[in-house]
PDB file of N, CA and C in Angstrom:
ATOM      1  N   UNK A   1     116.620 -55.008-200.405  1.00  0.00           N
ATOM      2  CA  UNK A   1     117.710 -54.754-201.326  1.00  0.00           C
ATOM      3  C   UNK A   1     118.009 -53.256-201.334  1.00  0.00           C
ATOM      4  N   UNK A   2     119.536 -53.305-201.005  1.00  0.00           N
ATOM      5  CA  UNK A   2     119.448 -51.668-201.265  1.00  0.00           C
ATOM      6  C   UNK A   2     120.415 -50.775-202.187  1.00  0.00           C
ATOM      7  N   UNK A   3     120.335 -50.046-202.888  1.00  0.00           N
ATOM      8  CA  UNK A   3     120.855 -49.195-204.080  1.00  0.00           C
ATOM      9  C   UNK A   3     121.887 -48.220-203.468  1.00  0.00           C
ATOM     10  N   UNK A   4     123.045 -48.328-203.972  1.00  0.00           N
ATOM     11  CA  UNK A   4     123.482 -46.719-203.986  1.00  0.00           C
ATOM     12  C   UNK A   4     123.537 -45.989-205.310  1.00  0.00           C
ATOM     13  N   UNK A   5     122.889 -44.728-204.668  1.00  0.00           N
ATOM     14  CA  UNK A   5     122.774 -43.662-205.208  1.00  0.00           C
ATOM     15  C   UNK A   5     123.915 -43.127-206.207  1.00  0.00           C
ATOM     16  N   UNK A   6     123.690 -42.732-207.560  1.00  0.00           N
ATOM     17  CA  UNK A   6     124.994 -42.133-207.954  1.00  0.00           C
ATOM     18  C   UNK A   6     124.801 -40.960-208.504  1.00  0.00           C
ATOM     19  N   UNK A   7     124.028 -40.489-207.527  1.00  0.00           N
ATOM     20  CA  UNK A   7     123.921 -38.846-207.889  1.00  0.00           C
ATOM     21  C   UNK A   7     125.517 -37.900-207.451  1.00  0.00           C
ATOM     22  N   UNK A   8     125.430 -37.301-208.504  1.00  0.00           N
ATOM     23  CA  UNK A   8     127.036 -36.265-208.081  1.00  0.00           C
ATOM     24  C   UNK A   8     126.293 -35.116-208.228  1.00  0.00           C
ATOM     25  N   UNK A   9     126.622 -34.131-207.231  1.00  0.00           N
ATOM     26  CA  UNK A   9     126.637 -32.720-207.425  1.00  0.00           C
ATOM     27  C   UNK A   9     128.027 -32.023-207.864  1.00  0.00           C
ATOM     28  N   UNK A  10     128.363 -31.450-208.917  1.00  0.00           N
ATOM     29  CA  UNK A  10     129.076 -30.560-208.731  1.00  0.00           C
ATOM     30  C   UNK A  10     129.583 -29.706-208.131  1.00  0.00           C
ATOM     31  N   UNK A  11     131.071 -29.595-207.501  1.00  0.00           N
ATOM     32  CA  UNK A  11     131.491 -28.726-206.889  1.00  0.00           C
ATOM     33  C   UNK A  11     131.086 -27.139-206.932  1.00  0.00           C
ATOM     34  N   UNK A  12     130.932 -26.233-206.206  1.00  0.00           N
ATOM     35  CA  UNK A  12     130.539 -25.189-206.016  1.00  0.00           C
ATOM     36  C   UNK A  12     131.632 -24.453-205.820  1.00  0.00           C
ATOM     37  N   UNK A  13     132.455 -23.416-207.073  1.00  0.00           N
ATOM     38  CA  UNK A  13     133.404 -22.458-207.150  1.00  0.00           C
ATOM     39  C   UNK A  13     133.443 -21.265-206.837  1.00  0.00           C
ATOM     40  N   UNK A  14     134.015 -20.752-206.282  1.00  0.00           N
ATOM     41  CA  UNK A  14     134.062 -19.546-204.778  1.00  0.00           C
ATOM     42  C   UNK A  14     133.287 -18.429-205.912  1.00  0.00           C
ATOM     43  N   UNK A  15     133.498 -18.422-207.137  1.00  0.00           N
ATOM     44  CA  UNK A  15     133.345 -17.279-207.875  1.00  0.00           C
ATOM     45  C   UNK A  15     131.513 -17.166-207.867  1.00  0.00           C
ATOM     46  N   UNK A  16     131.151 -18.769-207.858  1.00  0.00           N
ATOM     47  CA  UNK A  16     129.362 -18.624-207.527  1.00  0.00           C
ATOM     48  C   UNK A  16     129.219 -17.921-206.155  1.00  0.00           C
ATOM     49  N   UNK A  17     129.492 -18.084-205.042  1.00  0.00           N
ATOM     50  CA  UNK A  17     129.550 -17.750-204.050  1.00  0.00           C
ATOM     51  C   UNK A  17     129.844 -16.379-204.313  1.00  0.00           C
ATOM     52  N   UNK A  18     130.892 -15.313-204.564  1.00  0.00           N
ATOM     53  CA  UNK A  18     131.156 -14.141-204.825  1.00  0.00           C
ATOM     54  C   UNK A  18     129.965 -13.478-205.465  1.00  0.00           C
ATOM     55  N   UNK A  19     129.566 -13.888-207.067  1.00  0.00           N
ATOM     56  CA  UNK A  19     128.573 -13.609-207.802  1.00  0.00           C
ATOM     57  C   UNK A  19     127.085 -13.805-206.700  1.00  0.00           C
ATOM     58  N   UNK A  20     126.347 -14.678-206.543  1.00  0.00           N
ATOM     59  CA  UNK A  20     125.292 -14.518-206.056  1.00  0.00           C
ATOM     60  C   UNK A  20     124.841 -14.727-204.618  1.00  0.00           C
ATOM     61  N   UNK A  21     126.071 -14.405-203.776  1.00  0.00           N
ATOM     62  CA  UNK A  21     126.119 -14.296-202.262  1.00  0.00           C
ATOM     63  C   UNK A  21     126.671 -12.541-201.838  1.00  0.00           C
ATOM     64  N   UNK A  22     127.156 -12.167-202.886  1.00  0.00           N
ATOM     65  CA  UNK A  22     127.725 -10.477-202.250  1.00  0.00           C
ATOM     66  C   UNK A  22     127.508  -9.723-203.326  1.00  0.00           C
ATOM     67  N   UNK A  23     127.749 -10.131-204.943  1.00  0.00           N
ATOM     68  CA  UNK A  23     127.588  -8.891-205.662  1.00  0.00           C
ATOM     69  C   UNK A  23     126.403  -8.874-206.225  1.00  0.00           C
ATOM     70  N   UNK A  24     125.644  -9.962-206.526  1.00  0.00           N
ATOM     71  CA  UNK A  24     124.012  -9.837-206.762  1.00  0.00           C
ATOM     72  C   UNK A  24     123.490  -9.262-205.710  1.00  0.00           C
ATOM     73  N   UNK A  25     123.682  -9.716-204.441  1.00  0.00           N
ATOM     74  CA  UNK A  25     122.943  -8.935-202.978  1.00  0.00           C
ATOM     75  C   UNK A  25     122.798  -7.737-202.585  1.00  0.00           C
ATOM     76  N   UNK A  26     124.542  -6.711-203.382  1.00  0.00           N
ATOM     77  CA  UNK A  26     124.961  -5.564-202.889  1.00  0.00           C
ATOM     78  C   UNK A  26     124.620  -5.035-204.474  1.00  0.00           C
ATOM     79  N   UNK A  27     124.389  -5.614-205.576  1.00  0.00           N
ATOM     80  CA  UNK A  27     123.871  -4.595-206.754  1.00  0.00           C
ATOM     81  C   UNK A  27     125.214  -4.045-207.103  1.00  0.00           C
ATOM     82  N   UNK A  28     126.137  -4.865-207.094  1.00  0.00           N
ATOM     83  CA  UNK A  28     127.609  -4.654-207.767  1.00  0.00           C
ATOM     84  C   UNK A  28     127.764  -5.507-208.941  1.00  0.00           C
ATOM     85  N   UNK A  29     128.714  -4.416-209.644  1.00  0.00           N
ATOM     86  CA  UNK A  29     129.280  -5.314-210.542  1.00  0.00           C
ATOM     87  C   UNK A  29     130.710  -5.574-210.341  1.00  0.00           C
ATOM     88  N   UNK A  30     131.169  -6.835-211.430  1.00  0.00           N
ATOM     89  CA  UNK A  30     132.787  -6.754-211.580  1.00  0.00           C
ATOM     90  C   UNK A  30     133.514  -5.699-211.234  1.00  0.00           C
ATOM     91  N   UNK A  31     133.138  -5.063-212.280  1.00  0.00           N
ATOM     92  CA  UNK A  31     134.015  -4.014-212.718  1.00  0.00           C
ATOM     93  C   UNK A  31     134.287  -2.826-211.224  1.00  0.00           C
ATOM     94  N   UNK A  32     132.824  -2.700-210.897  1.00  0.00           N
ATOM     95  CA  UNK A  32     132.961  -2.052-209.394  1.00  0.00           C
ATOM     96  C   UNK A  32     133.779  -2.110-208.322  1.00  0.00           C
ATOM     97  N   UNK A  33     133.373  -3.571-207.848  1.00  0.00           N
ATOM     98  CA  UNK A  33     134.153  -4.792-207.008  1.00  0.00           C
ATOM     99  C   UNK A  33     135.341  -4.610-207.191  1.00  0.00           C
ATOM    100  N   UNK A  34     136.188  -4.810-208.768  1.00  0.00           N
ATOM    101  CA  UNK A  34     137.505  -4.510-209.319  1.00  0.00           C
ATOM    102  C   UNK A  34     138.467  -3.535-208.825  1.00  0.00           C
ATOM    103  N   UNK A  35     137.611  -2.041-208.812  1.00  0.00           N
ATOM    104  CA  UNK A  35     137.529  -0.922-208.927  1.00  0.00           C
ATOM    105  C   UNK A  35     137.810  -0.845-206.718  1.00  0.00           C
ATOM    106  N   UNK A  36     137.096  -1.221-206.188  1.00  0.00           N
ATOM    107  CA  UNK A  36     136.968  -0.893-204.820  1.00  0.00           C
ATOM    108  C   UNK A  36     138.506  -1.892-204.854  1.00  0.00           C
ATOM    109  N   UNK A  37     138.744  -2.898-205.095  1.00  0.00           N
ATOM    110  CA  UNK A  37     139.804  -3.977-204.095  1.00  0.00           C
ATOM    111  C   UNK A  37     141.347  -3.320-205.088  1.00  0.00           C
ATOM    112  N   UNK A  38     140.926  -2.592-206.023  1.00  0.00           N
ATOM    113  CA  UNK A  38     142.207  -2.318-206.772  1.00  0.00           C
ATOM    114  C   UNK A  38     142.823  -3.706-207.650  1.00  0.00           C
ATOM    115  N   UNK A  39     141.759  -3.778-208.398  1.00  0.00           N
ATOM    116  CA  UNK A  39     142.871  -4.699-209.033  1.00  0.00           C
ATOM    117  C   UNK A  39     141.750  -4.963-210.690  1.00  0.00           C
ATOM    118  N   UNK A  40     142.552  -5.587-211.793  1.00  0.00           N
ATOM    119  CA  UNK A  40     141.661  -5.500-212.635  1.00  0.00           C
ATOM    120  C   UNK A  40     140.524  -6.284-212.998  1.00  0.00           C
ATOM    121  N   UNK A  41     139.628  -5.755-213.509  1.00  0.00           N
ATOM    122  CA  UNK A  41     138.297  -6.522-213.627  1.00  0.00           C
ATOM    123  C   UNK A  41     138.203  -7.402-214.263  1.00  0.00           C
ATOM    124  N   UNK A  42     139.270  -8.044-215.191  1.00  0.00           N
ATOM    125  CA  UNK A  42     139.218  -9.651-215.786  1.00  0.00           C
ATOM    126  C   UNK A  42     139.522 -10.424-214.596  1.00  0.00           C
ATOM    127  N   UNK A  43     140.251 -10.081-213.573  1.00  0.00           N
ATOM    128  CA  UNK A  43     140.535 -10.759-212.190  1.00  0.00           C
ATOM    129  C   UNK A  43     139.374 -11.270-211.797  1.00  0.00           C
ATOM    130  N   UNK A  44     138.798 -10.446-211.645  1.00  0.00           N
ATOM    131  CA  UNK A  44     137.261 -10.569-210.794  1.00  0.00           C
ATOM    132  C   UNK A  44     136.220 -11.793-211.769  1.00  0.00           C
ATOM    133  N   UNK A  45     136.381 -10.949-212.952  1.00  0.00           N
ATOM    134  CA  UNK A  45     134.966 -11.363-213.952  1.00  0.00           C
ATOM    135  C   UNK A  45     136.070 -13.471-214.140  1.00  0.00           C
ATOM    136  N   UNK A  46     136.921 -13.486-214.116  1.00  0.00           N
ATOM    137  CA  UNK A  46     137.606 -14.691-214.115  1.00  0.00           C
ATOM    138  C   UNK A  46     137.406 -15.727-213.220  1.00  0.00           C
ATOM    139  N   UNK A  47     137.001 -14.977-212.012  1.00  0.00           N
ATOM    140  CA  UNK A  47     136.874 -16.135-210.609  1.00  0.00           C
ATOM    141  C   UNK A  47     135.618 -16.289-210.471  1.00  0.00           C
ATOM    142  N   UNK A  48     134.652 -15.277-211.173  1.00  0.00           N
ATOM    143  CA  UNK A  48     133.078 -15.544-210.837  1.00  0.00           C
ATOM    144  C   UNK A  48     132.623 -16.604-212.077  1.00  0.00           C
ATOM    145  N   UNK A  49     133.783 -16.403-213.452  1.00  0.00           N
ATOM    146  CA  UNK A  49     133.153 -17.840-214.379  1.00  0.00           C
ATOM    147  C   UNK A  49     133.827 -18.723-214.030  1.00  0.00           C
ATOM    148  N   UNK A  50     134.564 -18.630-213.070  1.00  0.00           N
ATOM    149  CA  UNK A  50     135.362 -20.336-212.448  1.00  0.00           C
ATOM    150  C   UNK A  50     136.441 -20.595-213.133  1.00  0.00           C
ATOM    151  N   UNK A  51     137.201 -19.429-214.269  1.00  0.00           N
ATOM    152  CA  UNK A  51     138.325 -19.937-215.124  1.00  0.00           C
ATOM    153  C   UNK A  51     139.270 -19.574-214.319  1.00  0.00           C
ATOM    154  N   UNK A  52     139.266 -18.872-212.834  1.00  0.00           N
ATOM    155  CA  UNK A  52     140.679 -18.408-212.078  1.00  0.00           C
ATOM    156  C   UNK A  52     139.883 -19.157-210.501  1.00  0.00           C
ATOM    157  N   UNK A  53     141.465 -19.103-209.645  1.00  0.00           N
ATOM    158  CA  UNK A  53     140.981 -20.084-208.708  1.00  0.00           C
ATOM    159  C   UNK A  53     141.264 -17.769-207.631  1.00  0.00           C
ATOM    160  N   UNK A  54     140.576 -18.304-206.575  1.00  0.00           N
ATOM    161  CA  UNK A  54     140.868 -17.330-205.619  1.00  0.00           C
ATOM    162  C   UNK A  54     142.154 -17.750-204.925  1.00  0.00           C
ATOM    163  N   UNK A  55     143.352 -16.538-205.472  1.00  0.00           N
ATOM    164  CA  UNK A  55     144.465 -17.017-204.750  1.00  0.00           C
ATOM    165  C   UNK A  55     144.546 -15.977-203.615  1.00  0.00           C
ATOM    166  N   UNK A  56     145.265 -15.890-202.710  1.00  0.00           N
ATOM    167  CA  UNK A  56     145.511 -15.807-201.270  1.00  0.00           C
ATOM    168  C   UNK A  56     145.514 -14.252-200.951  1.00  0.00           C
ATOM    169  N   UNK A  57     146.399 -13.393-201.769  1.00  0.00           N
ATOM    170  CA  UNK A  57     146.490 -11.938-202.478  1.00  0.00           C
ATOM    171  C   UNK A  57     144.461 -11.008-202.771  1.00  0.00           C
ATOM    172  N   UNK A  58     144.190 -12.563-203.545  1.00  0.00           N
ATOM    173  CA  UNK A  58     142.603 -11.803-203.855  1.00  0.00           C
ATOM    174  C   UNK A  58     141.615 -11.761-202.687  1.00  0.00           C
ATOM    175  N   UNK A  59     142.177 -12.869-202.056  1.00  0.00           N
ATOM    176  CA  UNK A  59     141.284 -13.471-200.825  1.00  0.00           C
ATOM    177  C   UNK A  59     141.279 -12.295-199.225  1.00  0.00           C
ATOM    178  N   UNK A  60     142.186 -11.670-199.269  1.00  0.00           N
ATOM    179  CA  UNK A  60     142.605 -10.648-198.459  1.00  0.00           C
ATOM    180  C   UNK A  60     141.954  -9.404-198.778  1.00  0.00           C
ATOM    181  N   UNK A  61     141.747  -9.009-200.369  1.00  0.00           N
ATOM    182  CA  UNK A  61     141.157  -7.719-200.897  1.00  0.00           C
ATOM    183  C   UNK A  61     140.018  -8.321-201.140  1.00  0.00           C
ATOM    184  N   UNK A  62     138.941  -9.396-200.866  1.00  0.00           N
ATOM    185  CA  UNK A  62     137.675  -9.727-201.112  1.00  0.00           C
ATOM    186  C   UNK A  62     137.076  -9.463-199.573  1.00  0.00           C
ATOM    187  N   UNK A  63     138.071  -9.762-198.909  1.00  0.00           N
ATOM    188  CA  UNK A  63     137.612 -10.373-197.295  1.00  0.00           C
ATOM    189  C   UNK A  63     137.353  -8.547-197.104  1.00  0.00           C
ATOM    190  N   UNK A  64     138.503  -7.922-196.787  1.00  0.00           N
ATOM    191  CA  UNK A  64     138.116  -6.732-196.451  1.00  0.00           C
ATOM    192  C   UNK A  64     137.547  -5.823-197.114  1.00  0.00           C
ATOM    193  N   UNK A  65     136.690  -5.884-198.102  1.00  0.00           N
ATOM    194  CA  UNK A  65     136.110  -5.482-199.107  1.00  0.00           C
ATOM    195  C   UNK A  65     134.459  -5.828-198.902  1.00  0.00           C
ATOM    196  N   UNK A  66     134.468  -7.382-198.395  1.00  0.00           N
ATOM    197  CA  UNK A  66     133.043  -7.717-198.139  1.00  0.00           C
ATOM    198  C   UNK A  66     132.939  -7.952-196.760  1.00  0.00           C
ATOM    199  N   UNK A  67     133.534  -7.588-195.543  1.00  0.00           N
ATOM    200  CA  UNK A  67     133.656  -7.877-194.181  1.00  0.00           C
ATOM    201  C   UNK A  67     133.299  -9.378-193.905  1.00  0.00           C
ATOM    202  N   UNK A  68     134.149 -10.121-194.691  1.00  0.00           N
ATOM    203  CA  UNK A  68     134.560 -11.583-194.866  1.00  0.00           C
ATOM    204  C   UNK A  68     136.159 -11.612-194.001  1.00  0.00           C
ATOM    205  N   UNK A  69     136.563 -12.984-193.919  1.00  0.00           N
ATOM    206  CA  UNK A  69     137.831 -12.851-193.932  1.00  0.00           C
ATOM    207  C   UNK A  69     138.549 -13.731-195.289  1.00  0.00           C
ATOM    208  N   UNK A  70     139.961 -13.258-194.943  1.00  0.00           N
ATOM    209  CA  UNK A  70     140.473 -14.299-196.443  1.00  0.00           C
ATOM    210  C   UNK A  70     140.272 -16.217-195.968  1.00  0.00           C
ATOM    211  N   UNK A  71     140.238 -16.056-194.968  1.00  0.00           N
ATOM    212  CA  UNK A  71     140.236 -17.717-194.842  1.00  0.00           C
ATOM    213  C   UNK A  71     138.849 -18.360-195.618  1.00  0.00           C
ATOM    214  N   UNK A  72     137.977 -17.628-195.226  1.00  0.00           N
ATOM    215  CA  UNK A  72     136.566 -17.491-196.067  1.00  0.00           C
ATOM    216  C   UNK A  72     136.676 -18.458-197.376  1.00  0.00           C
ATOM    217  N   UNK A  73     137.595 -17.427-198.431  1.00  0.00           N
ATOM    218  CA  UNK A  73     137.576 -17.292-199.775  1.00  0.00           C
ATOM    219  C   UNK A  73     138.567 -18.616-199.879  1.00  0.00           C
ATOM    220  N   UNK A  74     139.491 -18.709-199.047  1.00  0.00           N
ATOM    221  CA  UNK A  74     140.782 -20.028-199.310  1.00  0.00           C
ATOM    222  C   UNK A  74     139.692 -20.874-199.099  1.00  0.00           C
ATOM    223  N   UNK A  75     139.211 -21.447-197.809  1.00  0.00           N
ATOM    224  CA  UNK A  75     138.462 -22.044-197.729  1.00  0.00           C
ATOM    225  C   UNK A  75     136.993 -23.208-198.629  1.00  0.00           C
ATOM    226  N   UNK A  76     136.738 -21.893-199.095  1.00  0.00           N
ATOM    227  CA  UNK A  76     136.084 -22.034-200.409  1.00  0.00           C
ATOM    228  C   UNK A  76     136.668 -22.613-201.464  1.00  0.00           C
ATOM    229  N   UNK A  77     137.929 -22.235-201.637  1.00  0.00           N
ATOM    230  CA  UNK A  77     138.876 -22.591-202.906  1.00  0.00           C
ATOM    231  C   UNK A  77     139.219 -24.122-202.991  1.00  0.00           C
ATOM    232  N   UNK A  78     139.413 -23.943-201.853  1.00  0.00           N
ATOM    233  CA  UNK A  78     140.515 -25.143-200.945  1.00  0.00           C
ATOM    234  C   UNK A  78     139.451 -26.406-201.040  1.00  0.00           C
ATOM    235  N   UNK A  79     138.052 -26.003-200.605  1.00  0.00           N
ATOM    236  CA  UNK A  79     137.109 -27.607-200.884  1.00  0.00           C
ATOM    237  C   UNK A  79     136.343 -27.551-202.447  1.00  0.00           C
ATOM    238  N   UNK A  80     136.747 -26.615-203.175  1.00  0.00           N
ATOM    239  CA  UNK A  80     136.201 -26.802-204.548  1.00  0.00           C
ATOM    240  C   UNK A  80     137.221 -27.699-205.017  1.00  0.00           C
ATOM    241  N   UNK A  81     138.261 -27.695-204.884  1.00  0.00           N
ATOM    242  CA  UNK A  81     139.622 -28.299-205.476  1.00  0.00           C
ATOM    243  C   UNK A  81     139.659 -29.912-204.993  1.00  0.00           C
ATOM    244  N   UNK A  82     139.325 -30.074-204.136  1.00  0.00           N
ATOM    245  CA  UNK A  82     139.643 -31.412-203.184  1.00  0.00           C
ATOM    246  C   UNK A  82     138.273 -31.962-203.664  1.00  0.00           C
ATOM    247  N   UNK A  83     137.378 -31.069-203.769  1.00  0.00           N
ATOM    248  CA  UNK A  83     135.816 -31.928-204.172  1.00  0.00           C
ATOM    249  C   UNK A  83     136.117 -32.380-206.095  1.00  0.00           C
ATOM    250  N   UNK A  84     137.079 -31.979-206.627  1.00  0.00           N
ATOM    251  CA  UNK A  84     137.257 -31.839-207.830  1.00  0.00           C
ATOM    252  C   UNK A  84     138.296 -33.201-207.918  1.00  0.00           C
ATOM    253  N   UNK A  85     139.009 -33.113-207.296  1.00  0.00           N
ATOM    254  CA  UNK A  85     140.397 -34.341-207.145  1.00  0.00           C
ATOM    255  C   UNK A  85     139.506 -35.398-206.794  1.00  0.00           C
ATOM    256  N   UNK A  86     138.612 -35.361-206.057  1.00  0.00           N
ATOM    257  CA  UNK A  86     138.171 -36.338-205.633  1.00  0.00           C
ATOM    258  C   UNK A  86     137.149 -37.463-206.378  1.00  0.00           C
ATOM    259  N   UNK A  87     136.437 -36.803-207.044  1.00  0.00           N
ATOM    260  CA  UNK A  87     135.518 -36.559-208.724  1.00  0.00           C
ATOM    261  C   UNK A  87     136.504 -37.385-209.536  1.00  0.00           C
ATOM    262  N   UNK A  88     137.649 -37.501-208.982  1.00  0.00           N
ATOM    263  CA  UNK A  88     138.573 -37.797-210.676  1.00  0.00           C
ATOM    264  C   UNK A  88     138.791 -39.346-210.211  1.00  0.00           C
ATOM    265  N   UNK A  89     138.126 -40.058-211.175  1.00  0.00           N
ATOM    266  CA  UNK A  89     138.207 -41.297-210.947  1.00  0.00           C
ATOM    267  C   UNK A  89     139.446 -41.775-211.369  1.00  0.00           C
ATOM    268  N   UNK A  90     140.306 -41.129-212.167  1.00  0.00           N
ATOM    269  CA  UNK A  90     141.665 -41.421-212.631  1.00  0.00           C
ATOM    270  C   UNK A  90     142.977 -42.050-211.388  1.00  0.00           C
ATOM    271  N   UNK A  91     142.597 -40.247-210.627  1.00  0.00           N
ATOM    272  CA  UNK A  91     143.174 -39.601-209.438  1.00  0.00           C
ATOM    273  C   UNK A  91     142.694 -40.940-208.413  1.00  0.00           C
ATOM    274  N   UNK A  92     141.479 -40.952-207.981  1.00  0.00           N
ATOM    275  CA  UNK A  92     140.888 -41.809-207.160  1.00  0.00           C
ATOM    276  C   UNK A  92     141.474 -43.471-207.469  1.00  0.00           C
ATOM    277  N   UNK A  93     141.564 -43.996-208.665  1.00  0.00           N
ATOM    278  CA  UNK A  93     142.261 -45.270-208.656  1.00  0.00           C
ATOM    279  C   UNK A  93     143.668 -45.583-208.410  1.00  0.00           C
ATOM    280  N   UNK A  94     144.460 -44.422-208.779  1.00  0.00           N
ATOM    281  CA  UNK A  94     146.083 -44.074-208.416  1.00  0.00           C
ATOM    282  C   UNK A  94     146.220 -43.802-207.121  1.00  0.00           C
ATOM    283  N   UNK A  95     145.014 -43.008-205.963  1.00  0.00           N
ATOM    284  CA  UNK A  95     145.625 -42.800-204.639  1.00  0.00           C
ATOM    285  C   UNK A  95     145.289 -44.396-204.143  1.00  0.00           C
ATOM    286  N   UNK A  96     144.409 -45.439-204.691  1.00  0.00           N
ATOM    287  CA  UNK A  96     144.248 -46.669-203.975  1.00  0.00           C
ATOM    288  C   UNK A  96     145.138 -47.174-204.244  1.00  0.00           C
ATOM    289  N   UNK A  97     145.842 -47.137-205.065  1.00  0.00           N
ATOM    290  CA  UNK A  97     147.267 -47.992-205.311  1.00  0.00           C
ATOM    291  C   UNK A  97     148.582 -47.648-204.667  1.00  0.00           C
ATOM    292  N   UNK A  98     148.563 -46.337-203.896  1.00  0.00           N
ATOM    293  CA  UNK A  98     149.673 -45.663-203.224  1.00  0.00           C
ATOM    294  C   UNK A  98     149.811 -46.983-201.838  1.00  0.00           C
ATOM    295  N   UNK A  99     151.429 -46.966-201.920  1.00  0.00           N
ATOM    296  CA  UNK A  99     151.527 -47.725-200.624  1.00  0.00           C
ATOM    297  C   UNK A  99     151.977 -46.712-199.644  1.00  0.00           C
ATOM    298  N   UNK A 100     151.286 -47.145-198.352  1.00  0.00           N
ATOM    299  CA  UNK A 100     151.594 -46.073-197.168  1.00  0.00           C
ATOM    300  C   UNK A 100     152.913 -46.259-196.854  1.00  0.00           C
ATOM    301  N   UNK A 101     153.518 -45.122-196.360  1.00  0.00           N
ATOM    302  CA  UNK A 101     155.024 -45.064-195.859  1.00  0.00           C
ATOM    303  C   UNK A 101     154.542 -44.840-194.274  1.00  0.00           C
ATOM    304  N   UNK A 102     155.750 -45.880-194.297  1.00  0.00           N
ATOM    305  CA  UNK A 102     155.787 -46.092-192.611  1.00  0.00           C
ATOM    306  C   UNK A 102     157.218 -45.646-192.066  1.00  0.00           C
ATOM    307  N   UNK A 103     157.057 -44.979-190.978  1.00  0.00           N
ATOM    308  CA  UNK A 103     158.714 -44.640-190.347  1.00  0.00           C
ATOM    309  C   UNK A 103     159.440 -45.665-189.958  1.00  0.00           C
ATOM    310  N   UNK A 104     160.520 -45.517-190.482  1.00  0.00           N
ATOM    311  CA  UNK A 104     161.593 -46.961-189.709  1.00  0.00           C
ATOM    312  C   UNK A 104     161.707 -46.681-188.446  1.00  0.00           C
ATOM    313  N   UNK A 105     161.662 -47.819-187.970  1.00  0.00           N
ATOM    314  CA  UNK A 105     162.330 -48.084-186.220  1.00  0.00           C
ATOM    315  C   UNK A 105     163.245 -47.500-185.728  1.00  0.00           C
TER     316      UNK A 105
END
């Protein structure tokens, strides 16, 4: 007999990744980070508590800032979001009900 598992992990938001992959490592703070990419430090301190998404603009001044690139940071963004849609059992019962479109002849 066999079980599935219904363990969920939570998605992982670029701002964990930022926080304890480059600025815990490099002994930075926000405000620093802020300070080097030019831009303000609620920006920063926003995407590392997960209340801002990394948009495309930040992803360019993170990349060359941490010798990342921006695809990096989209990347990141891009499967936190889809791992999140996907989580949504709401979302998930409405895309099974979508009928596929087919091209006419």
């Amino acid at each position: 007999m066999t079980s599935k598992s219904s363990i969920t992990i939570d998605p992982i938001h670029p701002g964990e990744i930022l926080k304890e992959e480059f600025l815990d490592e490099m002994h930075l703070s926000a405000a620093a980070l802020a300070r080097q990419i030019g831009v303000p430090t609620n920006r920063i301190t926003r995407v590392l508590n997960g209340e801002s998404s990394v948009t495309a603009d930040t992803a360019m001044l993170l990349g060359a800032a941490l010798g990342t690139t921006p695809e990096f940071w989209l990347n990141l963004q891009f499967r936190f979001e889809l791992e999140r849609a996907r989580m949504d059992k709401g979302l998930a019962e409405r895309a099974k009900k979508v009928v596929r479109l087919v091209a006419a002849a």
